[in-house]
N, C-alpha and C. Protein backbone atom coordinates (compact mmCIF):
# COMPACT_ATOMS: atom_id res chain seq x y z
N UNK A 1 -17.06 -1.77 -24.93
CA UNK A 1 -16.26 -0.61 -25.28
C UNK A 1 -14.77 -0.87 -24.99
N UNK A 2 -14.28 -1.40 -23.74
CA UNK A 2 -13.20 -1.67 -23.80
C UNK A 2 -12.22 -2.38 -24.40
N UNK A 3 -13.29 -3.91 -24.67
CA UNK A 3 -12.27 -4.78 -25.83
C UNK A 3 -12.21 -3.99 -26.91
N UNK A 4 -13.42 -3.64 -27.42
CA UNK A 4 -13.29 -2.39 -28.70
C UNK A 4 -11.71 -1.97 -28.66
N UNK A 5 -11.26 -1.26 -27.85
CA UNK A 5 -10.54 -0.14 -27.68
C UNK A 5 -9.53 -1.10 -27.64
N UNK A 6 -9.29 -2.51 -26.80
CA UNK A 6 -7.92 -3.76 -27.15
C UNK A 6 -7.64 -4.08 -28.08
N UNK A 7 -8.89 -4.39 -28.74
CA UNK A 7 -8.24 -5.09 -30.12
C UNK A 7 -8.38 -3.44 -31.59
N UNK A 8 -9.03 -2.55 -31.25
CA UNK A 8 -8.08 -0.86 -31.97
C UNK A 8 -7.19 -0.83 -31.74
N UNK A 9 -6.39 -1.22 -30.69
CA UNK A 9 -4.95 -0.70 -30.58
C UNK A 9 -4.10 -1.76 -30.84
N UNK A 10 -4.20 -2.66 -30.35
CA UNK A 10 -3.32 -3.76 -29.86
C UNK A 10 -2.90 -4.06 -28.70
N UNK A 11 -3.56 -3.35 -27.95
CA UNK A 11 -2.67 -2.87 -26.59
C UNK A 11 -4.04 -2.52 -25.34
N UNK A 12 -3.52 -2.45 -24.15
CA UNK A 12 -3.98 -2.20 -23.08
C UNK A 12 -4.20 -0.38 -23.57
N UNK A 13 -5.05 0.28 -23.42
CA UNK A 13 -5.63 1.61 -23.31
C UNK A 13 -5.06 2.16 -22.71
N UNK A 14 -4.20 2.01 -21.82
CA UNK A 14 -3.55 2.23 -20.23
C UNK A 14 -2.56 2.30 -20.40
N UNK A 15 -1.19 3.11 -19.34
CA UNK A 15 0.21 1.98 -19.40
C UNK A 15 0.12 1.59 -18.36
N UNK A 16 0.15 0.15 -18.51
CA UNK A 16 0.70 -1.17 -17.46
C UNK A 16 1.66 -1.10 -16.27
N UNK A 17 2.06 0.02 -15.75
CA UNK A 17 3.16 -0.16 -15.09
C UNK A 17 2.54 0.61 -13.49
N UNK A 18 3.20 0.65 -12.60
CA UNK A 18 3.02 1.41 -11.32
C UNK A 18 3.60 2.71 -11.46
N UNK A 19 2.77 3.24 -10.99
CA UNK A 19 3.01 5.04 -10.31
C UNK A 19 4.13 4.86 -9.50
N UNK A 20 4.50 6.02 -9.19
CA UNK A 20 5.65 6.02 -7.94
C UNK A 20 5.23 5.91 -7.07
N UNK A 21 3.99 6.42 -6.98
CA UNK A 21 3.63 6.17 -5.34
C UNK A 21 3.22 4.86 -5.48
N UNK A 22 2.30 4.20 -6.20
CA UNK A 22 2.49 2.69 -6.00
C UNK A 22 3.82 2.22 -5.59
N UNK A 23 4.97 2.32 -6.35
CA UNK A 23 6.16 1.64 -6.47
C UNK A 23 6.38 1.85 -4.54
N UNK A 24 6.16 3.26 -3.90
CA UNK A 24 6.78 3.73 -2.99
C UNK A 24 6.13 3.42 -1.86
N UNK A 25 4.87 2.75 -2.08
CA UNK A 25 3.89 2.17 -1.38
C UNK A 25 4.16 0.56 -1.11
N UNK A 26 4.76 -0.03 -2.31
CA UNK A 26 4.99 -1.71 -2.29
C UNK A 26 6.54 -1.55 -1.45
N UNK A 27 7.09 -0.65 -1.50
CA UNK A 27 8.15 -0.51 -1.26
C UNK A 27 8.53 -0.40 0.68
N UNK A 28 7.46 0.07 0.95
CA UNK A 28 7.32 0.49 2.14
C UNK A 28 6.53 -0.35 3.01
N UNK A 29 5.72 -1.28 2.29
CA UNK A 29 5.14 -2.72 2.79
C UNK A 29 6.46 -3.49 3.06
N UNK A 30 6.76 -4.22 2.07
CA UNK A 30 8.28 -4.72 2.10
C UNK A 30 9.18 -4.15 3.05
N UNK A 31 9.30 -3.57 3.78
CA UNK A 31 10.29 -2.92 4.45
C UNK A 31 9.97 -3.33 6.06
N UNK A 32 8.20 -3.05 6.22
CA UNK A 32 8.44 -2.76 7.54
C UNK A 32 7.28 -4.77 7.50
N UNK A 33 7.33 -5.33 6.61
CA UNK A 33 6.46 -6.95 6.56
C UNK A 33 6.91 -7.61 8.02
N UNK A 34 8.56 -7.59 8.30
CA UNK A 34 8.53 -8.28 9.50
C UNK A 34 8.79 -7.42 10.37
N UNK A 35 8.07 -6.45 10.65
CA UNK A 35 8.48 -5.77 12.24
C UNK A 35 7.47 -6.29 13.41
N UNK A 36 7.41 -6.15 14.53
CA UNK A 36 6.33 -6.49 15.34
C UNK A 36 5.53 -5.70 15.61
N UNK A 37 4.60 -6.52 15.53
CA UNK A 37 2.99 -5.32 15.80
C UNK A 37 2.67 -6.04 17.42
N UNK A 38 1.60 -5.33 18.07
CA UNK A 38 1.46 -5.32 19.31
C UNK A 38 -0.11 -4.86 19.43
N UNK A 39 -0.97 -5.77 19.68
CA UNK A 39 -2.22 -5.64 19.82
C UNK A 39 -2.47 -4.28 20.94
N UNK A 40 -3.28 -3.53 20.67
CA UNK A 40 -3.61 -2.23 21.65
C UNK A 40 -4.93 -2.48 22.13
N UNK A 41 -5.23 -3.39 23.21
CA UNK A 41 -6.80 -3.50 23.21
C UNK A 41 -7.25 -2.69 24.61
N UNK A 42 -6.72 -2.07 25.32
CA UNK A 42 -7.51 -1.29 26.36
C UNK A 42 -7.14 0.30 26.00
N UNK A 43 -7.87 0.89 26.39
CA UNK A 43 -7.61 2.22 26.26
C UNK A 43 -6.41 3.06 27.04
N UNK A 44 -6.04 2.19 27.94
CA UNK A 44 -4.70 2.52 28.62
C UNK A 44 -3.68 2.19 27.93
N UNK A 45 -3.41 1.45 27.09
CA UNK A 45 -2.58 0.47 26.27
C UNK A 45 -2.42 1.84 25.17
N UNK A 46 -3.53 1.75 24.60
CA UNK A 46 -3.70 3.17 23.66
C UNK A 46 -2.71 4.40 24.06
N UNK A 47 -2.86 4.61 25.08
CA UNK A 47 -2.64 5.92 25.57
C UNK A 47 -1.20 6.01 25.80
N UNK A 48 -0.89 4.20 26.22
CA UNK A 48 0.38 4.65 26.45
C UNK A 48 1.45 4.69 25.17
N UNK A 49 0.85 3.84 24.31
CA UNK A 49 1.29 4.20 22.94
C UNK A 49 1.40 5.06 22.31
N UNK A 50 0.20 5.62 22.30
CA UNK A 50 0.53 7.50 21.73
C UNK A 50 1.54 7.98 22.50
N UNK A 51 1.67 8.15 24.16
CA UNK A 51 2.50 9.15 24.56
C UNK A 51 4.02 8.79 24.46
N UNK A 52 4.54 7.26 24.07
CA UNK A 52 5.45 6.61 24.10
C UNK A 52 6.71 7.36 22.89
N UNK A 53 7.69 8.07 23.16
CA UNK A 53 8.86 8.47 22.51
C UNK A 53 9.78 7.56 21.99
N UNK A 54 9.60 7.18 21.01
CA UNK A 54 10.71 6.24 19.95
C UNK A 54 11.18 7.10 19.26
């Protein structure tokens, strides 16, 4: 059904491009790719992370 529908049109069925929120999603990867992350493995670690004010 779908090639059907490629070679009816000429074209992808679809448009090809990203949503905004895609766009605003790749966008927001890219941004924070090199920040540092910080393993949380005890539950104290946890805790103090949540209560931590940045």
């Amino acid at each position: 059904m779908f090639y059907k529908r490629l070679v009816a049109q000429g074209a992808l069925p679809f448009p090809a491009e990203l949503t905004q929120r895609e766009k605003d999603e790749l966008a927001i990867q890219k941004l924070t790719t090199d920040w540092p992350v910080k393993d949380l493995k005890t539950p104290e670690e946890i805790k103090d992370w949540a209560e931590k004010d940045d």
